[in-house]
C-alpha atoms as a PDB file:
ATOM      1  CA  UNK A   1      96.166 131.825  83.651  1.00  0.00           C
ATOM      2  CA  UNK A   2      96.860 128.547  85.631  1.00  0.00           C
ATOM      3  CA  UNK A   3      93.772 126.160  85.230  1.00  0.00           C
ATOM      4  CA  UNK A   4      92.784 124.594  88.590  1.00  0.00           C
ATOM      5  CA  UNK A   5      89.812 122.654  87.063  1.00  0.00           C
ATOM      6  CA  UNK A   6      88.168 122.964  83.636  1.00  0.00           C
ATOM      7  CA  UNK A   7      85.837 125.569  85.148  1.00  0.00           C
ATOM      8  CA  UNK A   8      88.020 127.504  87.267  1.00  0.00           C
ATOM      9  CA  UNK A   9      91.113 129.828  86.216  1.00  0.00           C
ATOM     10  CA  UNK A  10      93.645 131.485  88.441  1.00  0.00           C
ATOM     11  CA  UNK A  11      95.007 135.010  87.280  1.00  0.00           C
ATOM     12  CA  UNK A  12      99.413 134.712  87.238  1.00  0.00           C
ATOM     13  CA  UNK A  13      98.788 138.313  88.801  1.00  0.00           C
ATOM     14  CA  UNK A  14      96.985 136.568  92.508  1.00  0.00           C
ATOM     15  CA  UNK A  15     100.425 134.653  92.891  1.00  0.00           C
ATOM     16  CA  UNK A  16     103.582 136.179  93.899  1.00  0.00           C
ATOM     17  CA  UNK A  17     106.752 134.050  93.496  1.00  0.00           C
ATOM     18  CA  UNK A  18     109.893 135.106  95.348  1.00  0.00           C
ATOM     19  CA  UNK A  19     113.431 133.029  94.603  1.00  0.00           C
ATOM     20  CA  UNK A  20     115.484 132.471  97.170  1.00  0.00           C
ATOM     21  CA  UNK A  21     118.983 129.752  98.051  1.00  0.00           C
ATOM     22  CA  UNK A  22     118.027 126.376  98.388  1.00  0.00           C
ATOM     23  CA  UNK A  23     119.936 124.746 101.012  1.00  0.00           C
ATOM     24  CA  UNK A  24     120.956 120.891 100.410  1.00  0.00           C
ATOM     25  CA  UNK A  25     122.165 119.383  97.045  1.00  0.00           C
ATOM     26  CA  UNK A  26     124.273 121.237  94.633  1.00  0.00           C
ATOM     27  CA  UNK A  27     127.549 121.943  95.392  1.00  0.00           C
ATOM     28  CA  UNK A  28     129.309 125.038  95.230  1.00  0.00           C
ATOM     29  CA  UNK A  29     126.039 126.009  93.090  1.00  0.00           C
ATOM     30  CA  UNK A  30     123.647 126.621  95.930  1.00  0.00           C
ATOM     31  CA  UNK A  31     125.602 129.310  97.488  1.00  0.00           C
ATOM     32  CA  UNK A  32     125.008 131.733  93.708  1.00  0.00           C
ATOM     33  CA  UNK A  33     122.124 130.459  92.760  1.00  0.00           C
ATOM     34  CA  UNK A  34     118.294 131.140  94.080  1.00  0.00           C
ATOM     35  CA  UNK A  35     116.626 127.858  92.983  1.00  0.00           C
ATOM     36  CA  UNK A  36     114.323 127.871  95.903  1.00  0.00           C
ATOM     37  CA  UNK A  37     110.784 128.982  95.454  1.00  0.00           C
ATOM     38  CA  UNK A  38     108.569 130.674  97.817  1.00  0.00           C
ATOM     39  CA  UNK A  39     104.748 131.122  96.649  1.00  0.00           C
ATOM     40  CA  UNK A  40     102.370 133.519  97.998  1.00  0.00           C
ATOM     41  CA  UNK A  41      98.917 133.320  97.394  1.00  0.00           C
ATOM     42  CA  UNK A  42      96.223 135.749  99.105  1.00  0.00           C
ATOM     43  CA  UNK A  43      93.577 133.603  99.822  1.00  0.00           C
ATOM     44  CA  UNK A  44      91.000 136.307 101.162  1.00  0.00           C
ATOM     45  CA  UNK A  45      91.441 138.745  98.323  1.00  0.00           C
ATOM     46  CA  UNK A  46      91.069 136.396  95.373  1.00  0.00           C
ATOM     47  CA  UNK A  47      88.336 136.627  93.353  1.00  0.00           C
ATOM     48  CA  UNK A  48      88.520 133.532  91.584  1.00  0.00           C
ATOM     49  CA  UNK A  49      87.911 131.656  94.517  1.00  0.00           C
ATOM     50  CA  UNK A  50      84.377 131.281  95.853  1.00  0.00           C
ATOM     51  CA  UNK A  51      84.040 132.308 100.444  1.00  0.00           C
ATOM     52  CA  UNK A  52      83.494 128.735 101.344  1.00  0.00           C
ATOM     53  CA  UNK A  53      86.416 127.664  99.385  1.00  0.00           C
ATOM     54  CA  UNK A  54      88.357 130.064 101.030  1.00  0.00           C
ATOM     55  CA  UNK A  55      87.419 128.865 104.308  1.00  0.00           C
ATOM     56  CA  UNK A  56      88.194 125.198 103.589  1.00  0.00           C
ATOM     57  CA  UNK A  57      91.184 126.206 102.038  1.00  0.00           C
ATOM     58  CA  UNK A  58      92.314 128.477 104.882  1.00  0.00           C
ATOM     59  CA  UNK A  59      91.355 125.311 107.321  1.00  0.00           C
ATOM     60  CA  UNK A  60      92.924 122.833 104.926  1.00  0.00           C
ATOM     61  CA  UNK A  61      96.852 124.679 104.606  1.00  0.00           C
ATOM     62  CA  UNK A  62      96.606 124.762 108.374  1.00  0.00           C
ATOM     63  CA  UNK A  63     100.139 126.840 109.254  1.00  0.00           C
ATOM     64  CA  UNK A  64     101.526 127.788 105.783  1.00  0.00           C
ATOM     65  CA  UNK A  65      98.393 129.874 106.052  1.00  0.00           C
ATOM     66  CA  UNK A  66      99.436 133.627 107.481  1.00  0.00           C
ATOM     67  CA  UNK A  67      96.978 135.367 109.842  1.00  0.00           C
ATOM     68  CA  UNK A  68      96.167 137.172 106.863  1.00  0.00           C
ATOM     69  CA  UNK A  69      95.121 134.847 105.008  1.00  0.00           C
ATOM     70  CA  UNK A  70      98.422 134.171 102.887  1.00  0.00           C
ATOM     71  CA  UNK A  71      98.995 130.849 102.233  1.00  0.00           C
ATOM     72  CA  UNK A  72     102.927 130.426 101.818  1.00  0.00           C
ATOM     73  CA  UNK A  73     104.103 127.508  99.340  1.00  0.00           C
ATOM     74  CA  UNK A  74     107.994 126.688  99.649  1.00  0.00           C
ATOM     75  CA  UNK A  75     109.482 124.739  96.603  1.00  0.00           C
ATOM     76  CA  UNK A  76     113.330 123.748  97.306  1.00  0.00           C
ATOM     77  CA  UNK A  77     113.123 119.762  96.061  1.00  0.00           C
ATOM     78  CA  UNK A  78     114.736 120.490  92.459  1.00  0.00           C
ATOM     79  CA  UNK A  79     117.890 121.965  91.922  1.00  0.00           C
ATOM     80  CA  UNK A  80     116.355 124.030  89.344  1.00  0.00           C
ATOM     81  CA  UNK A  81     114.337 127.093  89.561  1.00  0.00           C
ATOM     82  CA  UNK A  82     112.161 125.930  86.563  1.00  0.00           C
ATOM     83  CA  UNK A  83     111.374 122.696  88.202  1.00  0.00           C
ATOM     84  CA  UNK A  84     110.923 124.212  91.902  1.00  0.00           C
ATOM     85  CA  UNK A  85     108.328 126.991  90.000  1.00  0.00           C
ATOM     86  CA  UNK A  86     106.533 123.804  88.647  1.00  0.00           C
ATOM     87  CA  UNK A  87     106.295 122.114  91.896  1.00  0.00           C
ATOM     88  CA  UNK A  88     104.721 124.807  93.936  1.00  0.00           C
ATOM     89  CA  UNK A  89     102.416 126.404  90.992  1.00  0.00           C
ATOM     90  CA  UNK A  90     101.175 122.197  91.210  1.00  0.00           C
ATOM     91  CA  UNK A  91     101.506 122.336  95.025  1.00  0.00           C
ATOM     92  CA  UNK A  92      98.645 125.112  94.907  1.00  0.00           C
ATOM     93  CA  UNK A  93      96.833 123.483  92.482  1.00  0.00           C
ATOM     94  CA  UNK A  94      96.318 120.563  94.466  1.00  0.00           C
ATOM     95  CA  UNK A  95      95.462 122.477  97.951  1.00  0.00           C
ATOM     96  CA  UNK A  96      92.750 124.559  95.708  1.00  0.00           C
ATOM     97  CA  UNK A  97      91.361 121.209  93.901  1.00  0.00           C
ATOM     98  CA  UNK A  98      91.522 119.787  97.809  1.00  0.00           C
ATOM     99  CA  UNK A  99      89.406 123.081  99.109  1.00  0.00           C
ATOM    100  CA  UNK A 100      86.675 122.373  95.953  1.00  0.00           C
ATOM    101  CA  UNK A 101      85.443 119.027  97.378  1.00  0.00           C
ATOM    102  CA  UNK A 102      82.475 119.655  99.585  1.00  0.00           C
ATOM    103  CA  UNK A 103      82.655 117.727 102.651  1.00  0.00           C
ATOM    104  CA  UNK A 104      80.224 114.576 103.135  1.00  0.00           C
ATOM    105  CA  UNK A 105      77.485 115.668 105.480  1.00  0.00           C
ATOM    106  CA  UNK A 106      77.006 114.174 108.573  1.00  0.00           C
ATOM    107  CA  UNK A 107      73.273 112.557 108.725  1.00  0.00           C
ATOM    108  CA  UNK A 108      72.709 111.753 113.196  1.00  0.00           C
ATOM    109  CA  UNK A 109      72.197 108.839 113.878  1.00  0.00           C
ATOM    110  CA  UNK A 110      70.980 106.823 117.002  1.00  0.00           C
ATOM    111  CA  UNK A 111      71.969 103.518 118.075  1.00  0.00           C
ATOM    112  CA  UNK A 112      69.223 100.433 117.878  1.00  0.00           C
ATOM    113  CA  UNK A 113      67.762  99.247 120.598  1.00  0.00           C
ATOM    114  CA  UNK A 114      70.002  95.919 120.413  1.00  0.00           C
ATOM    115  CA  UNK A 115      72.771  97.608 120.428  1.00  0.00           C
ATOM    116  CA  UNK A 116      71.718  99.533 123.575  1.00  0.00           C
ATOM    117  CA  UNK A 117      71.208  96.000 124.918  1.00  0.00           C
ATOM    118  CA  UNK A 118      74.199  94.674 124.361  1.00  0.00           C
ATOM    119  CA  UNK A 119      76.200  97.544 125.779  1.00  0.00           C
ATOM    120  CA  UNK A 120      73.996  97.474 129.246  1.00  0.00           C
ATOM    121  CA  UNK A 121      74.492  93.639 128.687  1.00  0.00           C
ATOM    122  CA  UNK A 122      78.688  94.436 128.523  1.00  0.00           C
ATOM    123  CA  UNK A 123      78.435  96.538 130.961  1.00  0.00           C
ATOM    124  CA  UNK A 124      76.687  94.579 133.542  1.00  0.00           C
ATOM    125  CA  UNK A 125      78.729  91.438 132.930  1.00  0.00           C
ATOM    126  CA  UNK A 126      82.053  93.991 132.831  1.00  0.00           C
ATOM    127  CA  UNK A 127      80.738  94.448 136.772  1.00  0.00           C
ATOM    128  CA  UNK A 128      79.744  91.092 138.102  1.00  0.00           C
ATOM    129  CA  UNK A 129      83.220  90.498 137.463  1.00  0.00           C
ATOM    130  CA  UNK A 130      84.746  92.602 139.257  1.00  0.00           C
ATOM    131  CA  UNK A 131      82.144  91.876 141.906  1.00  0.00           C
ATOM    132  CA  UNK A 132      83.346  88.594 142.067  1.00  0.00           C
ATOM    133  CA  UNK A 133      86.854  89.747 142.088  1.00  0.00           C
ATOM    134  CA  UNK A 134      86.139  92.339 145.193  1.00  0.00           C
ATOM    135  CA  UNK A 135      88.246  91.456 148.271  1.00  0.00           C
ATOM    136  CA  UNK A 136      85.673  91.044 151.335  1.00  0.00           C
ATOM    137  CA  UNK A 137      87.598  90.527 154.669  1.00  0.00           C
ATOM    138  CA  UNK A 138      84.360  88.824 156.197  1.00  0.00           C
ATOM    139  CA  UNK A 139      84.459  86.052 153.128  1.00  0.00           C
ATOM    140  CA  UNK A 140      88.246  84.907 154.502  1.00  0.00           C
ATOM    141  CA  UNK A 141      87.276  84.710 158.364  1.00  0.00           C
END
């Protein structure tokens, strides 16, 4: 089980981890061993995760999230597998922890009436200068 919060427990069985090469540091090293880490988690058939955490977690992974609903964690910064397992297991963690905050709700507002004021007051001075500015043929003669 992977603990996302004190409350909330991921199953090892919703996450699939596939190893793959790394490219970048490590020599001769990269080209035997699969020290990259690819995470798969099914977002839309989990059932750990509530539907509107889904959704904000579906909106927050943007593009690692498949038209499925698969979001798709790469790990390649260590050189080891270990450490690159660590990193995206905590790189899901995060996204999930991310998706639990509800978002602030908007409460509509309306501007004052001396704010309305002062914008018609901006607005009006905005064109009596470029009244003044205006090129009038009949002025010059």
């Amino acid at each position: 089980m992977i603990e996302v919060t004190p409350t909330l427990k991921i199953d090892e069985s919703e996450i699939q981890l596939d190893f793959i090469r790394a490219s970048g540091p490590g020599g001769q090293n990269v080209n035997k061993v699969a020290s990259s880490v690819q995470l798969r988690f099914d977002i839309r058939n989990s059932p750990s995760l509530a539907s509107e955490v889904k959704e904000r977690l579906i909106k927050l992974a943007g593009s690692r999230v498949t038209e499925d609903g698969i979001l798709i964690i790469e790990a390649k910064r260590y050189r080891t597998q270990e450490q690159n397992r660590f990193d995206a297991t905590q790189r899901l963690i995060t996204w999930i922890q991310k998706a639990l905050e509800k978002p602030k709700e908007r409460k509509a507002t309306r501007p004052s009436v001396t704010a309305k004021a002062a914008r018609v007051g901006d607005k009006k001075k905005h064109g009596e200068t470029k009244r003044i500015r205006r090129y009038v043929p009949e002025d010059w003669e």
